[in-house]
PDB file of N, CA and C in Angstrom:
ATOM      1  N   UNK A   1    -252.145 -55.326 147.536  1.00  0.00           N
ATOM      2  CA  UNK A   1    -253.533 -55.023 147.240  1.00  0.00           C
ATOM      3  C   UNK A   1    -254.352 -56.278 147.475  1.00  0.00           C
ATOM      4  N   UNK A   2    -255.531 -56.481 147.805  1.00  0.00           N
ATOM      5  CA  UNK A   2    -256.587 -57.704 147.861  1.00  0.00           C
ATOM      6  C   UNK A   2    -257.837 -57.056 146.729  1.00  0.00           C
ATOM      7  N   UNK A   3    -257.733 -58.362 146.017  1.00  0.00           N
ATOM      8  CA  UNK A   3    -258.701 -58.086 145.185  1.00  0.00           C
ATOM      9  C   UNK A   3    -260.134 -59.194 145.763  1.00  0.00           C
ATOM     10  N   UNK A   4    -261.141 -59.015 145.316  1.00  0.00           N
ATOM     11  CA  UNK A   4    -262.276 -60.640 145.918  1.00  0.00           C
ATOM     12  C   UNK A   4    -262.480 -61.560 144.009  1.00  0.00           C
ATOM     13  N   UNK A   5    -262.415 -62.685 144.802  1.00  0.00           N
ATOM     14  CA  UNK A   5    -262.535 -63.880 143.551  1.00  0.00           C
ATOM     15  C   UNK A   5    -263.703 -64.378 143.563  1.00  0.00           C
ATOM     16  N   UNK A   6    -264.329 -64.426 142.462  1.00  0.00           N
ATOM     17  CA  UNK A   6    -265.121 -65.844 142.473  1.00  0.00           C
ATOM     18  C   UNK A   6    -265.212 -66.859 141.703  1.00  0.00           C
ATOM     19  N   UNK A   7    -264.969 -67.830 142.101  1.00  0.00           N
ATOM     20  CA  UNK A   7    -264.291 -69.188 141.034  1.00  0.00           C
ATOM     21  C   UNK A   7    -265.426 -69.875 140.941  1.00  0.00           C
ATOM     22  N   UNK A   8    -265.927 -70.110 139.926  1.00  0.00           N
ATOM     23  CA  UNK A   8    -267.384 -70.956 139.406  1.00  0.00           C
ATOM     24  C   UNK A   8    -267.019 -72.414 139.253  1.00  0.00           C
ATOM     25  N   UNK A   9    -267.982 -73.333 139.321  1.00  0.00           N
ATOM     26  CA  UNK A   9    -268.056 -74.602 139.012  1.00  0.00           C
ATOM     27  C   UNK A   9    -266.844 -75.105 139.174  1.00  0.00           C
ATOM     28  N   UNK A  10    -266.029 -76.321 138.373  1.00  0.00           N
ATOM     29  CA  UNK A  10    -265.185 -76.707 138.688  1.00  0.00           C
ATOM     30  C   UNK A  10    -264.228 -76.286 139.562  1.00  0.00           C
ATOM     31  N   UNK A  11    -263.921 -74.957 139.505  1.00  0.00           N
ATOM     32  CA  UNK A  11    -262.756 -73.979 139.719  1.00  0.00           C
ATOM     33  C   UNK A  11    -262.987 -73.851 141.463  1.00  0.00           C
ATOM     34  N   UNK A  12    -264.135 -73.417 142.383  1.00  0.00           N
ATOM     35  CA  UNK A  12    -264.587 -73.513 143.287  1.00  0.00           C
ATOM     36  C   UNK A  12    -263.299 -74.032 144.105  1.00  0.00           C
ATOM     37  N   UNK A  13    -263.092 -75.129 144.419  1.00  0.00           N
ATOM     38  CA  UNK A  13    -262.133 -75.486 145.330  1.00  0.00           C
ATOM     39  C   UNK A  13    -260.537 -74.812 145.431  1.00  0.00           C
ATOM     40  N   UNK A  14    -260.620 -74.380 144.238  1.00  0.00           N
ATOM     41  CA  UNK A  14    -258.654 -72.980 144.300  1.00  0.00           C
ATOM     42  C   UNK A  14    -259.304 -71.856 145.105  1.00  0.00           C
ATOM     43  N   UNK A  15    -260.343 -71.341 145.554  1.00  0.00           N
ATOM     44  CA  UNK A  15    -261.110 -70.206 146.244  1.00  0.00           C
ATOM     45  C   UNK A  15    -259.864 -69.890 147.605  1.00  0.00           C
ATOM     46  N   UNK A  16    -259.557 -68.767 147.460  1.00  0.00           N
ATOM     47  CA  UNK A  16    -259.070 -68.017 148.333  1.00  0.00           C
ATOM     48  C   UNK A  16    -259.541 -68.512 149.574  1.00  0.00           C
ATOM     49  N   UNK A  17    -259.632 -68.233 151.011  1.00  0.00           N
ATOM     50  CA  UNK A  17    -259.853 -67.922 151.917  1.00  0.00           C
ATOM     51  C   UNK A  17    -260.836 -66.828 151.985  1.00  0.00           C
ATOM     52  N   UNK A  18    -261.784 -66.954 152.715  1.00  0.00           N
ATOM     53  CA  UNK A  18    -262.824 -65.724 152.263  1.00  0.00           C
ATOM     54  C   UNK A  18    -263.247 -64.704 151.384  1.00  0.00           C
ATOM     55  N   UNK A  19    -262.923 -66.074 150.017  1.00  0.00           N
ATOM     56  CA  UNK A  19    -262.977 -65.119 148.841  1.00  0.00           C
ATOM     57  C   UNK A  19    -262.245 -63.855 148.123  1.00  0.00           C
ATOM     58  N   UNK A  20    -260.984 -64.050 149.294  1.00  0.00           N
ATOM     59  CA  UNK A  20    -260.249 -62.737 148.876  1.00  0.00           C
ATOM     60  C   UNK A  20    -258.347 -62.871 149.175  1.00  0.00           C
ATOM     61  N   UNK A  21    -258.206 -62.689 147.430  1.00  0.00           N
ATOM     62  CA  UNK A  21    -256.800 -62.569 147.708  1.00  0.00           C
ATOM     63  C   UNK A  21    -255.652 -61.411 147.363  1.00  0.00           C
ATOM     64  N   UNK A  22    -254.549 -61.418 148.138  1.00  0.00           N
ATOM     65  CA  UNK A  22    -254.010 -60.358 148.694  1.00  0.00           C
ATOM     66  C   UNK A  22    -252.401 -60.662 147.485  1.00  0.00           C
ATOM     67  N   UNK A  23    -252.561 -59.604 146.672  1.00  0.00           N
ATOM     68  CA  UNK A  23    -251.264 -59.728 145.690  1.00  0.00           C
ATOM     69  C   UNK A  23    -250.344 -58.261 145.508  1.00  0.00           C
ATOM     70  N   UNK A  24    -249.230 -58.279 145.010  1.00  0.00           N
ATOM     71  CA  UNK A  24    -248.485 -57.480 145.023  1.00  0.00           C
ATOM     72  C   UNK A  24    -249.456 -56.300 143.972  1.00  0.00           C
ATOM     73  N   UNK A  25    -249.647 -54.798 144.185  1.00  0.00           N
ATOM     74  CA  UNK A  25    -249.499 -53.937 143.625  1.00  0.00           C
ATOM     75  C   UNK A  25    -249.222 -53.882 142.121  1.00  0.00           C
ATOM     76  N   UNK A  26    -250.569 -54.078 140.902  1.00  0.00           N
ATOM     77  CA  UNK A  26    -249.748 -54.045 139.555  1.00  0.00           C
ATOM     78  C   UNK A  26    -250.073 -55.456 139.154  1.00  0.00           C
ATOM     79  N   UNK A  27    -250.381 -56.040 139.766  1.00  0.00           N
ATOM     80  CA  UNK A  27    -250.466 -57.793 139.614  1.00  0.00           C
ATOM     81  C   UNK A  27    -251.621 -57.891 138.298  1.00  0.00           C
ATOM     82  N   UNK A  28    -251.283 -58.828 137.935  1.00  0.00           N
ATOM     83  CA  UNK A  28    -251.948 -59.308 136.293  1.00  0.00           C
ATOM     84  C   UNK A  28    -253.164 -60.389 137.063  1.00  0.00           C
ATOM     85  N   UNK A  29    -254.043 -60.270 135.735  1.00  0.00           N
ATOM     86  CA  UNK A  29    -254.850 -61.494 135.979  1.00  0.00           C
ATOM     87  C   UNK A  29    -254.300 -62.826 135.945  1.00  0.00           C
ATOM     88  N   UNK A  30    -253.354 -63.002 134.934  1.00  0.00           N
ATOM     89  CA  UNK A  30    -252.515 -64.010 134.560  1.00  0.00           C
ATOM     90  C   UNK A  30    -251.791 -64.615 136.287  1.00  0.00           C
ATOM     91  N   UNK A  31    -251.052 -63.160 136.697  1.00  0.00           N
ATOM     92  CA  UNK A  31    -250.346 -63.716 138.153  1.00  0.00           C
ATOM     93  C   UNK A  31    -251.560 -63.882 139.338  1.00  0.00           C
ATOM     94  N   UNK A  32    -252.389 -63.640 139.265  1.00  0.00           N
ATOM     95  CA  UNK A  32    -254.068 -63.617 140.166  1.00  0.00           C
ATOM     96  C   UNK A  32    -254.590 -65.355 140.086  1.00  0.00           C
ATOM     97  N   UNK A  33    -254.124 -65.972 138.529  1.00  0.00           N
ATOM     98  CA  UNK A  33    -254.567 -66.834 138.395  1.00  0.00           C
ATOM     99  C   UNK A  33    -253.238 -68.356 138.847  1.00  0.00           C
ATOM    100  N   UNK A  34    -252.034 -67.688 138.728  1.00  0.00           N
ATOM    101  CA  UNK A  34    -251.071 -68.022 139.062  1.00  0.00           C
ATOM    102  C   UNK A  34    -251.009 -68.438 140.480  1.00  0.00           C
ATOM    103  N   UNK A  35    -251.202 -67.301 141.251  1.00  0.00           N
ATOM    104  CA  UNK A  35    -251.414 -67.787 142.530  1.00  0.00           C
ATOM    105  C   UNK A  35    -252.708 -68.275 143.212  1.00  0.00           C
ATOM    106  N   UNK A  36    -253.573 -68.636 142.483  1.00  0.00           N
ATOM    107  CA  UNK A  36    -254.385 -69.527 143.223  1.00  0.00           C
ATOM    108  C   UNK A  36    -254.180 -71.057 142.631  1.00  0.00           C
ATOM    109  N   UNK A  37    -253.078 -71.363 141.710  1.00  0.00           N
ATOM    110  CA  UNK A  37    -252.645 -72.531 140.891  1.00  0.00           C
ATOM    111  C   UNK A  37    -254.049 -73.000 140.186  1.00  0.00           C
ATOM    112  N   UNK A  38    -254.267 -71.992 138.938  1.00  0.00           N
ATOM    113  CA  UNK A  38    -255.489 -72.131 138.213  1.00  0.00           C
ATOM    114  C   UNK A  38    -254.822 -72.076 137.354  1.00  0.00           C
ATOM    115  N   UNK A  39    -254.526 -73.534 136.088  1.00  0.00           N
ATOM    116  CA  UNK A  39    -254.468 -73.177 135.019  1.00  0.00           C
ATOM    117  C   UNK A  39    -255.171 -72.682 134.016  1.00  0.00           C
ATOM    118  N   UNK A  40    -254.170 -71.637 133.037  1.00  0.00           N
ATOM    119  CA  UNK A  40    -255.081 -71.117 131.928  1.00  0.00           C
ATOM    120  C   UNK A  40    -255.869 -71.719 130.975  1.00  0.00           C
ATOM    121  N   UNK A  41    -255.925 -72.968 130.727  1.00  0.00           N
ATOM    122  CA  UNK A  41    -256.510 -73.970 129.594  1.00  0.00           C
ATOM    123  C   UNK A  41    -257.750 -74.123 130.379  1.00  0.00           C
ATOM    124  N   UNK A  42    -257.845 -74.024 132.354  1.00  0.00           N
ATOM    125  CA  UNK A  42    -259.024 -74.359 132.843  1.00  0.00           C
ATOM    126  C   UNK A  42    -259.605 -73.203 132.646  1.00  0.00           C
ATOM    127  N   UNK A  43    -259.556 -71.975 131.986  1.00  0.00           N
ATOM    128  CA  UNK A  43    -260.111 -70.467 131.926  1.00  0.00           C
ATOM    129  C   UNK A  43    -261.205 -70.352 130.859  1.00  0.00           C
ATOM    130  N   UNK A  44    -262.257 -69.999 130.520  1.00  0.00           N
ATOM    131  CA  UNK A  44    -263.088 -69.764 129.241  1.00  0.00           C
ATOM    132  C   UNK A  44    -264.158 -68.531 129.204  1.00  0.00           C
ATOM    133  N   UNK A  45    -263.907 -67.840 130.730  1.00  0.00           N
ATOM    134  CA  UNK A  45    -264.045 -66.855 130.709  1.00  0.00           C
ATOM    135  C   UNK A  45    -263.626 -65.719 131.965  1.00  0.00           C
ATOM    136  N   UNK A  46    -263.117 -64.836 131.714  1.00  0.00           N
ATOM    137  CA  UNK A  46    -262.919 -64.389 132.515  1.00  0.00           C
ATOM    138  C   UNK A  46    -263.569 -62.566 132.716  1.00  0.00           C
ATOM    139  N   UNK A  47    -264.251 -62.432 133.937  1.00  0.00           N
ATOM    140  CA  UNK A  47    -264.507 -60.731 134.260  1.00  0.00           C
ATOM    141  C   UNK A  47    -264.191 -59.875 135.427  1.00  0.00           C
ATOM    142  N   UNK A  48    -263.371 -58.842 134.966  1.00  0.00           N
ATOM    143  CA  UNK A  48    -263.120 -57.963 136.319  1.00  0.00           C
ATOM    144  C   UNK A  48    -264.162 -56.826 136.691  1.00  0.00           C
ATOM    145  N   UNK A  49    -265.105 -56.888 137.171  1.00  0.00           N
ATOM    146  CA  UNK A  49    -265.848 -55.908 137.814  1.00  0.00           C
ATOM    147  C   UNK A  49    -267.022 -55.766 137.258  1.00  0.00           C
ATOM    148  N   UNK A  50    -267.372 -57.350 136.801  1.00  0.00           N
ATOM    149  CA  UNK A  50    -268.995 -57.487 136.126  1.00  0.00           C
ATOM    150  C   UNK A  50    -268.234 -56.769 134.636  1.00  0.00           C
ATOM    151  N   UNK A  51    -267.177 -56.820 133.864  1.00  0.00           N
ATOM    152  CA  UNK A  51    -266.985 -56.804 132.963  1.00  0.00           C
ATOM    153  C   UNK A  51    -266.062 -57.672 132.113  1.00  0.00           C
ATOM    154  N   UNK A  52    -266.630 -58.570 131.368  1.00  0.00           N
ATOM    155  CA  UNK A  52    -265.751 -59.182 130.347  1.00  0.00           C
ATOM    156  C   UNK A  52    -264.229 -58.806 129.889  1.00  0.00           C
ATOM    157  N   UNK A  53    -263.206 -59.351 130.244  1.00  0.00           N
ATOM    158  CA  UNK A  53    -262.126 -59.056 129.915  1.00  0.00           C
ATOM    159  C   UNK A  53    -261.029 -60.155 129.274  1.00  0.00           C
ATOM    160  N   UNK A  54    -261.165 -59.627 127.718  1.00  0.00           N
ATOM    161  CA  UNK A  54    -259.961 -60.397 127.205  1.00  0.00           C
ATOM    162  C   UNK A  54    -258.624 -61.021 127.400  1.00  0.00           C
ATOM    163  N   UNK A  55    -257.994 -59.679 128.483  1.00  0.00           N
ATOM    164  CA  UNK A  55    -256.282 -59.367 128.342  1.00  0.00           C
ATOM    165  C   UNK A  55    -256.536 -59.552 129.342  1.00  0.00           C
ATOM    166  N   UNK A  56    -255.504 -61.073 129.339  1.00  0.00           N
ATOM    167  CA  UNK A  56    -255.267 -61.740 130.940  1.00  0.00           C
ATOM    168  C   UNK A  56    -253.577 -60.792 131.399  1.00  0.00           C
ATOM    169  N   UNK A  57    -253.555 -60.228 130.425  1.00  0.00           N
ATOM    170  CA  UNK A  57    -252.134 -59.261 131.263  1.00  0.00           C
ATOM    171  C   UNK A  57    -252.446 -57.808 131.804  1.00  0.00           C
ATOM    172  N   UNK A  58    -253.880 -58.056 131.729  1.00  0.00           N
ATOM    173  CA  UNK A  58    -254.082 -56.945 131.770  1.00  0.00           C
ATOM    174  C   UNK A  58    -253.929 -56.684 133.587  1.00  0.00           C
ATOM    175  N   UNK A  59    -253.122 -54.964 134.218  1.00  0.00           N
ATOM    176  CA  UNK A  59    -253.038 -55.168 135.246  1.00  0.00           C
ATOM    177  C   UNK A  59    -254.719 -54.636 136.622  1.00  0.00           C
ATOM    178  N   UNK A  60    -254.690 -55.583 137.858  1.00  0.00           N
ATOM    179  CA  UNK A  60    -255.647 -55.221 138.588  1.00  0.00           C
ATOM    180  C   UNK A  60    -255.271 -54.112 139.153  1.00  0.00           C
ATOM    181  N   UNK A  61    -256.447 -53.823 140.453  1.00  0.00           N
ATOM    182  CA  UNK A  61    -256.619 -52.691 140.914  1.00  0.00           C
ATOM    183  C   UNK A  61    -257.309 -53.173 142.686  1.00  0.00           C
ATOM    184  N   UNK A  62    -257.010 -52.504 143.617  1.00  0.00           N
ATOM    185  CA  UNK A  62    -257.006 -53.049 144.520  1.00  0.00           C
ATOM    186  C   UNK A  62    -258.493 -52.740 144.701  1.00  0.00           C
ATOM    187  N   UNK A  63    -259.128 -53.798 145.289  1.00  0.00           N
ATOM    188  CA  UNK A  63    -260.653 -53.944 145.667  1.00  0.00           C
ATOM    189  C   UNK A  63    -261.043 -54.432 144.246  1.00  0.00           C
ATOM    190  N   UNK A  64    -260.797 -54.716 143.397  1.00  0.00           N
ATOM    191  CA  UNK A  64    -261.147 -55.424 141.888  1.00  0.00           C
ATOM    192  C   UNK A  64    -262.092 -56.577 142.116  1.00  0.00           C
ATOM    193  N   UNK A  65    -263.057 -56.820 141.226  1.00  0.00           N
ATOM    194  CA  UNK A  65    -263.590 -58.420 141.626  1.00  0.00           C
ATOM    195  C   UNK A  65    -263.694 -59.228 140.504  1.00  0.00           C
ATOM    196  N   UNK A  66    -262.524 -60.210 140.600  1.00  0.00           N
ATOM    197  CA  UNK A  66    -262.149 -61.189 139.393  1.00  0.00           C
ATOM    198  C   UNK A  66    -263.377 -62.554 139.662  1.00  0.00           C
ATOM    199  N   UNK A  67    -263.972 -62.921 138.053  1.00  0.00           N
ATOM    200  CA  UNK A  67    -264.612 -63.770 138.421  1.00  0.00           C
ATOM    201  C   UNK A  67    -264.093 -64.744 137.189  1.00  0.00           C
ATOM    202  N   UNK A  68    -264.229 -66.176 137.181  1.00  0.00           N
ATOM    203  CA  UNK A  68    -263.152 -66.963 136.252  1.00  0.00           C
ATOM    204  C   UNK A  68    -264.237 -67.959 136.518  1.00  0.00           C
ATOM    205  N   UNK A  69    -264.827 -68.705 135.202  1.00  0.00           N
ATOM    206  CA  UNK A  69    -265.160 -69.169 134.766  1.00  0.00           C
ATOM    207  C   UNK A  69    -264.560 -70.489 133.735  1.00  0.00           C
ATOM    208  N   UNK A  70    -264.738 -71.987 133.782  1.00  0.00           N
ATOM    209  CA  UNK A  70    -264.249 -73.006 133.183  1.00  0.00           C
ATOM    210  C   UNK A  70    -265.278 -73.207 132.417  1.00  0.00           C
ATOM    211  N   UNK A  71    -264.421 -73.961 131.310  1.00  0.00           N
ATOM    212  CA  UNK A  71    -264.886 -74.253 130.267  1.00  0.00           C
ATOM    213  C   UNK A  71    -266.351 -75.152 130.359  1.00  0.00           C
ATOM    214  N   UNK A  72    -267.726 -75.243 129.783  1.00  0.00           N
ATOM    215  CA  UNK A  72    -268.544 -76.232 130.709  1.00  0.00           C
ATOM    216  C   UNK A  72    -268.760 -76.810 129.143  1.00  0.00           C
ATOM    217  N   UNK A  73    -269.198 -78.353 129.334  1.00  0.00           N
ATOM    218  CA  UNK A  73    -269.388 -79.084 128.870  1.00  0.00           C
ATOM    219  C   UNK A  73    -270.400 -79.787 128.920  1.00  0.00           C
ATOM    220  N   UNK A  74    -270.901 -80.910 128.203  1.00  0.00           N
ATOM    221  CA  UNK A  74    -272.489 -80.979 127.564  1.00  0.00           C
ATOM    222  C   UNK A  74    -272.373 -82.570 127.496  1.00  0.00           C
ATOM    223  N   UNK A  75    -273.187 -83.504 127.613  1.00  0.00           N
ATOM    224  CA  UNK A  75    -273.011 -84.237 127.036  1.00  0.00           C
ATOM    225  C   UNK A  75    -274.017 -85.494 126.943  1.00  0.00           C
TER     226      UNK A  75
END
């Protein structure tokens, strides 16, 4: 399945190849985030399809659009 990403601020440079990556059938956000080597501690928010989603096990859906958000800071 290919889902499209969009990685904000820091995160920006793990970006797929034209914004879009291609994972096994069933694939978790967790393994979505896995394979673009995004750790979870860099995560503070995450939404699949313009919707807020808690459950990083939760599984995708092909054409899905994951958007992942880092933690931002102030100072």
């Amino acid at each position: 399945m290919r889902i499209r990403v969009k990685l904000m601020a820091a995160l920006k440079d793990k970006s797929p190849e034209d914004d879009v990556l291609d994972l096994p059938d069933g694939a978790t956000i967790n393994e979505a985030l896995a394979a673009m080597k995004v750790p979870g501690n860099f995560v503070h928010l995450v939404m699949v399809n313009n919707q807020m989603e808690k459950d990083r096990g939760r599984s995708l859906s092909d054409d899905d659009e994951l958007m992942v958000m880092p933690p931002v800071g102030a100072g």
